[in-house]
Every structure is written in structure tokens, then in C-alpha cells.
Protein backbone atom coordinates (compact mmCIF):
# COMPACT_ATOMS: atom_id res chain seq x y z
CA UNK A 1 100.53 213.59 288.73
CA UNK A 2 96.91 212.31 288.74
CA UNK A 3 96.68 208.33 288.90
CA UNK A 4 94.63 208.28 285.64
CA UNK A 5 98.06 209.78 284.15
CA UNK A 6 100.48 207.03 286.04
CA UNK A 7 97.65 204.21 284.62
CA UNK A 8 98.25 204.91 281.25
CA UNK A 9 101.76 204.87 280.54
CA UNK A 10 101.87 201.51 282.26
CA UNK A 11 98.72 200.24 280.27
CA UNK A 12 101.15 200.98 276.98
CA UNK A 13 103.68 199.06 278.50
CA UNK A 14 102.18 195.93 278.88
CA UNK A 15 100.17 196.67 275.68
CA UNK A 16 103.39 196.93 273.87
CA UNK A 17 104.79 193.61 276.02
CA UNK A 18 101.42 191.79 275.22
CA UNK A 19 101.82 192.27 271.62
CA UNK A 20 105.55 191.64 271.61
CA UNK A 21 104.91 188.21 273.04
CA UNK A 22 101.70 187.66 270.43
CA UNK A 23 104.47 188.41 268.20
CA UNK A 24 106.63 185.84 268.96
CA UNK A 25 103.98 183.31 269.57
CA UNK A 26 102.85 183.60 265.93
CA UNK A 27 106.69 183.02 264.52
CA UNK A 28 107.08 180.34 266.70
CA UNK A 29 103.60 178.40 265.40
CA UNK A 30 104.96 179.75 261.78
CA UNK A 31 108.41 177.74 262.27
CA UNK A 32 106.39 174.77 263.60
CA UNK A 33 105.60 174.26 260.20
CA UNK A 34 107.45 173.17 258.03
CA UNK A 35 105.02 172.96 254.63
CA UNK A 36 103.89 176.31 254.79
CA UNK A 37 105.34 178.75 257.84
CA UNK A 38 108.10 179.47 256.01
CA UNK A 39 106.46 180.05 252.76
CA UNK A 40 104.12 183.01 254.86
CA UNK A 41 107.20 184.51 256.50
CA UNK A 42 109.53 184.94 253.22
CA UNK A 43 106.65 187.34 252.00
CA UNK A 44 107.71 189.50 255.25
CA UNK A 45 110.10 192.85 254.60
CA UNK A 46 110.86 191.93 258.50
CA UNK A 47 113.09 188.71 257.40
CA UNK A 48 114.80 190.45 254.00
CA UNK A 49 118.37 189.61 254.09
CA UNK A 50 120.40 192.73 255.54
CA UNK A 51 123.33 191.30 256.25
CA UNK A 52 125.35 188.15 255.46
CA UNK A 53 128.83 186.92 257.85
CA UNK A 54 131.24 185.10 256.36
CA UNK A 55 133.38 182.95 258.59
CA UNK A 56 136.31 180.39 257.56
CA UNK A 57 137.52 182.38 254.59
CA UNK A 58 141.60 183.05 254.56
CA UNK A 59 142.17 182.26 251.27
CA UNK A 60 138.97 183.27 249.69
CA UNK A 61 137.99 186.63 248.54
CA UNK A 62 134.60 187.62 250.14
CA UNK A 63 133.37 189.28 247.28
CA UNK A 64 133.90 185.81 245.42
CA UNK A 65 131.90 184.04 247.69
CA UNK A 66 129.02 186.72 247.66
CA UNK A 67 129.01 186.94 243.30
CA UNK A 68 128.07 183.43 244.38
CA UNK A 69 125.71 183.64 246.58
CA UNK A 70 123.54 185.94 244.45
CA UNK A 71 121.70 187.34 247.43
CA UNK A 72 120.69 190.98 247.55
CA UNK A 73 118.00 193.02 250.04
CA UNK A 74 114.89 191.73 248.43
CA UNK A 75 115.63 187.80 249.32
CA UNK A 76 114.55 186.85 252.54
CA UNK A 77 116.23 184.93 255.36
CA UNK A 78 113.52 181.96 254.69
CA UNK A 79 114.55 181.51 251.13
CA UNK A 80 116.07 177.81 251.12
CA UNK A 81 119.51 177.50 252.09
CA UNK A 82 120.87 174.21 250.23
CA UNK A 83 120.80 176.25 246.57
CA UNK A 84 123.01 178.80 248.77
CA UNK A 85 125.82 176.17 249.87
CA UNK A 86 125.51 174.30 246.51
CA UNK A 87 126.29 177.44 245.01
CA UNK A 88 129.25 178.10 247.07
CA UNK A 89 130.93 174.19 246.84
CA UNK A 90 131.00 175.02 243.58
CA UNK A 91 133.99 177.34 243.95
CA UNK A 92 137.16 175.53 243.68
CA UNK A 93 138.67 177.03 246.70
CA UNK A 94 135.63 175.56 249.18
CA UNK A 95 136.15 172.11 250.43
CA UNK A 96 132.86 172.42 252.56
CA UNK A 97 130.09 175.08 253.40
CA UNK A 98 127.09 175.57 255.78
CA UNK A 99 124.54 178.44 255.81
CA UNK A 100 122.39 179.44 258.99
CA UNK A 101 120.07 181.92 259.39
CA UNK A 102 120.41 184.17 261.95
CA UNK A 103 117.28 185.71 262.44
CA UNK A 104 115.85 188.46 261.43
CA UNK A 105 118.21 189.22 258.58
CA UNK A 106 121.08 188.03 258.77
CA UNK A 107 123.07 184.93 257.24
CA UNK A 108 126.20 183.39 258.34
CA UNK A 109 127.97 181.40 255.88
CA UNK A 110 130.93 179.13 257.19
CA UNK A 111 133.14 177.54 254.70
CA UNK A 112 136.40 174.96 255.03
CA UNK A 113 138.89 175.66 252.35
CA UNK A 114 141.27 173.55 250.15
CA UNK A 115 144.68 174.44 251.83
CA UNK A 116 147.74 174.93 249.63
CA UNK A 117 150.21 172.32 251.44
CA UNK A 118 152.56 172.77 248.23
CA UNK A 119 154.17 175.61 245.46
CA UNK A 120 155.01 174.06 241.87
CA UNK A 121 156.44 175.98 239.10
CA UNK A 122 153.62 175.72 235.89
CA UNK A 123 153.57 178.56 233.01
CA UNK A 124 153.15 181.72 234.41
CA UNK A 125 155.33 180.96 237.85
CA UNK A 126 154.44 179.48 241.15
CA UNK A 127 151.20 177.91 241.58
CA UNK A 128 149.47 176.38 244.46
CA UNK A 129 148.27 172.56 244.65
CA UNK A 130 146.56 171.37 247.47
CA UNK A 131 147.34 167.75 249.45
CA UNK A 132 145.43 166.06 246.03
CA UNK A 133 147.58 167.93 243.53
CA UNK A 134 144.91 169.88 242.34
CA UNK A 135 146.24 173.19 241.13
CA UNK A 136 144.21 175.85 243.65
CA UNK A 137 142.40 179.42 242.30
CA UNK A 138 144.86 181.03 243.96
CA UNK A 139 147.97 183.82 243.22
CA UNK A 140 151.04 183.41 245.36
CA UNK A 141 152.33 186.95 244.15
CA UNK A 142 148.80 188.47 245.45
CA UNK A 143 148.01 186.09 248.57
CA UNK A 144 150.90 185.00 250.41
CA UNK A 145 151.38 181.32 250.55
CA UNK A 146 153.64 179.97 253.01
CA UNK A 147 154.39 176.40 251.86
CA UNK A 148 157.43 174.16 250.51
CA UNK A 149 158.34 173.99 246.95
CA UNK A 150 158.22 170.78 245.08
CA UNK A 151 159.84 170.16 241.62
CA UNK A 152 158.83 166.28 241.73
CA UNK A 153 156.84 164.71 238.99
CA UNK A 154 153.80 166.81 238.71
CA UNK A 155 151.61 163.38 238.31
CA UNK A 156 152.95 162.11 241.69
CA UNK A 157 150.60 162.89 244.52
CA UNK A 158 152.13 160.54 246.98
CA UNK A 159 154.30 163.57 248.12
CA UNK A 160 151.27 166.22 248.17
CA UNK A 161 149.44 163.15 250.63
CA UNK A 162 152.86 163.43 252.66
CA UNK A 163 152.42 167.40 253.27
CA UNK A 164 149.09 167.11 253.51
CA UNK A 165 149.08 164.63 256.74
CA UNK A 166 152.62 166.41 257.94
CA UNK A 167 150.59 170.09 257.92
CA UNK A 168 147.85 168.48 259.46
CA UNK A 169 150.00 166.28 262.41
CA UNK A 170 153.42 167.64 262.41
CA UNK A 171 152.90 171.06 261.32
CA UNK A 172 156.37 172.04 263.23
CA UNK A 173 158.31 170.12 260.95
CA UNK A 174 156.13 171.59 257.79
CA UNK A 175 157.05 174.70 258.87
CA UNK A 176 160.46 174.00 258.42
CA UNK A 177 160.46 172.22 255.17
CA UNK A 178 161.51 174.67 252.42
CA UNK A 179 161.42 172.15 249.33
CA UNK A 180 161.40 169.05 248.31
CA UNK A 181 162.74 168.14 244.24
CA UNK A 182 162.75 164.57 242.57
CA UNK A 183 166.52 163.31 242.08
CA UNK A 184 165.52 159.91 240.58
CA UNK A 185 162.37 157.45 239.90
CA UNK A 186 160.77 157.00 243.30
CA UNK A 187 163.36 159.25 245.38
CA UNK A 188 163.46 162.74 246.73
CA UNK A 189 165.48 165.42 248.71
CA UNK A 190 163.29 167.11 251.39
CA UNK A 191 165.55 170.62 252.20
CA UNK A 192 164.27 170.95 256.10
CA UNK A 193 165.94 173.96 257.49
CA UNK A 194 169.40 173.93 256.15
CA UNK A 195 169.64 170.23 256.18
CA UNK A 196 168.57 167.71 252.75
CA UNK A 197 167.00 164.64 253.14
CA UNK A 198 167.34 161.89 251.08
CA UNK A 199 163.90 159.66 251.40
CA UNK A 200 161.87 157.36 249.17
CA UNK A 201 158.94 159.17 247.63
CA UNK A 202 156.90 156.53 250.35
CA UNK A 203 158.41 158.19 252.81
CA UNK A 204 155.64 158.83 256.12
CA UNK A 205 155.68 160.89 259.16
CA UNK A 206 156.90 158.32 260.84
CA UNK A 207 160.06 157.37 259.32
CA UNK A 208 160.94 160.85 259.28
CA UNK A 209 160.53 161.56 262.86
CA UNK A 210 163.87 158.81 262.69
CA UNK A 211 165.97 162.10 261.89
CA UNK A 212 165.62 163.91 265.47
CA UNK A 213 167.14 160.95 267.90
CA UNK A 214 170.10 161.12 265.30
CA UNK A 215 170.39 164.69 265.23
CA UNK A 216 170.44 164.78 268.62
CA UNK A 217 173.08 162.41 269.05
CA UNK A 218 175.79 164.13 266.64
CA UNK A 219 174.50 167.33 268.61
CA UNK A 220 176.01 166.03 271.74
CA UNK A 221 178.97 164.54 269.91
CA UNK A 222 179.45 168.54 268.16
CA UNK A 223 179.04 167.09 265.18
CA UNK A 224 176.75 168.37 262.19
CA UNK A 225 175.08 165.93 259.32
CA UNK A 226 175.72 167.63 255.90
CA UNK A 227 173.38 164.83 254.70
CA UNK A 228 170.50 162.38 256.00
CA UNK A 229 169.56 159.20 254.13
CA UNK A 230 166.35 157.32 254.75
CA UNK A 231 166.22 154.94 251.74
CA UNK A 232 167.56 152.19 253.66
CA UNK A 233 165.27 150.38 255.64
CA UNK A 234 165.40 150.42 259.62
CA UNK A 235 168.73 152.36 259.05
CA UNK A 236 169.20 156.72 259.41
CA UNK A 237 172.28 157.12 257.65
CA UNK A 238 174.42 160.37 258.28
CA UNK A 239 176.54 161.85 255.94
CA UNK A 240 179.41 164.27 257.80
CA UNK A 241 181.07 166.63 255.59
């Protein structure tokens, strides 16, 4: 092979290299300004959206969250994001939201959700309320929802706060707490595992985490509680069959 031929293969290459840095030279001036950069590069096919990521979403539908967004292949990357995320907090699943661009054409949308901490029965069957008592967009006979049922006063949210913090801290003992129903003003029986506990509707994390040191105790006597009380102040009273 002459050396004229071996020259000009490598004079491409560093022709190509040259421009490829030009390239990025001239995105990185347009990005280093802010009043009109991005203006210039939305009018580019290169930064049309292609694809968009969404991350966070378990009990969100996608597709929800992209009728939303109202972004096809002829928006660009550079359009401005806050309309995007306003859009989205607007759905009552989506505690929080962030959009990023990802350049060239891609968008990654991360959301927080409103978790269900509780199952109440409303017309129509289960429904899910999150730690507010706000009823949440979602089924439970289409997306599973793995959380107690409560049959106290719908207008109480002190025991929504209580799962809320106990999904959040103890999420153990959520797991095992199957229901929890209203048995008289300010009272309530929390069914955890196979054993009910009677507590004031007050009732925190703390006062409940009274039950294992007695539990333990009657373990080692062989005894089993068909009953604990917690209404009493500074006392854990258990009830033997």
C-alpha cells in the first residue's frame, strides 16, 4: 500500500475526531446559556424525545403517567421540564416527581407515590386510603394491595397516621397486622397475627412495642395471651383463656 493511501484514511479519522469535538464544543457554549442555547437546540431533530424511563412507579400504570405527560417524537429534550412534573403531581397517585433529561433523547421521569398503608370497605368493596385517609386511584381486585383492614370511623385519621409511621419504622410488625375495627369511641382492636389488641385509638409505636417483653415472658412460662390490653396506662394487661 502506497503511503499517500495509509495518509488518507488517517486524515478522515482525525477529520471525523476534529469535528466530533467542534461538535461538542458548540453544545457545550449552547448549554452555557441559559436565555437562548436552549431555545437554538429544541429546533434540532438531534434532541427530539425518543424515549422516556419511568422509575418509582409500583402502583402507577405507565401509560397513566405518559397520557400525562403529553410528549410524543416531535417535542424535544429542551422543551421545559417543570410543565412536565406539574403535569404529573397532578395525578392523585404521585406524592412527588422529577424529570431529567438524559441527553440526546431521552427523559427519565422519577416519581414517589402515595402508599396504601390501609383497606376500608366504601360502595363498591375494598378501597385503598393512604396514611392521610385519602381514598387512593387504585383497585385492590386489579393491583394487589397488601395492607390491614380497618372498619374504624372513616373520619378518624389518627389510626391511618399510626400505619403510616408503623410501615415506615416498624414495617415487621405492619406486616403482621391483619386489621384493626373500632369497638367503642376512642378504642380499637388491632388483630396482629392471631392475637387482638385492645389499644386506645392514640395508641404509638411505642406503646405497642410493650406487647413483645410480655409475650415473651408467658412464652417461657408456656403460656399463650388470648387477649392484650393497652388502655391502661404504664400497664400490658394479658388476658389467658
Amino acid at each position: 500500500m502506497s503511503e499517500e493511501a495509509e495518509k488518507a484514511p488517517r486524515g478522515e479519522f482525525f477529520a471525523t475526531r476534529w469535528r466530533l469535538v467542534l461538535a461538542g464544543i458548540v453544545v457545550l457554549l449552547l448549554l452555557g446559556s441559559p436565555f437562548w442555547g436552549p431555545s437554538v437546540l429544541r429546533r434540532l431533530a438531534f434532541f427530539r424525545v425518543r424515549r422516556v424511563e419511568i422509575l418509582g412507579a409500583r402502583y402507577t400504570a405507565p401509560n397513566e403517567l405518559l397520557d400525562r405527560l403529553k410528549v410524543d417524537t416531535m417535542r424535544s429534550v429542551w422543551d421545559p421540564l417543570p410543565p412536565l412534573e406539574a403535569r404529573l403531581r397532578s395525578h392523585p397517585q404521585v406524592e412527588s416527581v422529577s424529570v431529567v433529561r438524559r441527553l440526546p433523547g431521552t427523559l427519565v421521569v422519577t416519581i414517589a407515590e402515595r402508599h396504601p398503608v390501609a383497606l376500608v370497605n366504601a360502595p363498591g368493596g375494598l378501597r385503598a386510603v393512604d396514611e392521610r385517609g385519602v381514598r387512593l386511584p387504585l383497585d385492590p381486585s386489579r393491583t394487589p394491595v397488601d395492607a390491614p383492614i380497618v372498619t374504624a370511623a372513616p373520619r378518624d385519621t389518627t389510626v391511618y397516621h399510626l400505619l403510616g409511621a408503623m410501615q415506615r419504622e416498624a414495617p415487621a410488625l405492619y406486616a403482621k397486622l391483619s386489621s384493626i375495627r373500632a369497638t367503642g369511641p376512642g378504642e380499637i382492636v388491632l388483630q396482629i397475627a392471631d392475637l387482638p389488641v385492645r389499644a386506645l385509638t392514640s395508641v404509638t409505636l411505642a406503646r405497642l412495642s410493650d406487647i413483645d417483653p410480655v409475650e415473651r415472658d408467658l412464652a417461657r412460662r408456656q403460656l399463650r395471651p388470648a387477649e392484650i390490653d393497652l388502655r391502661y396506662r404504664d400497664q400490658v394487661i394479658a388476658r389467658l383463656p
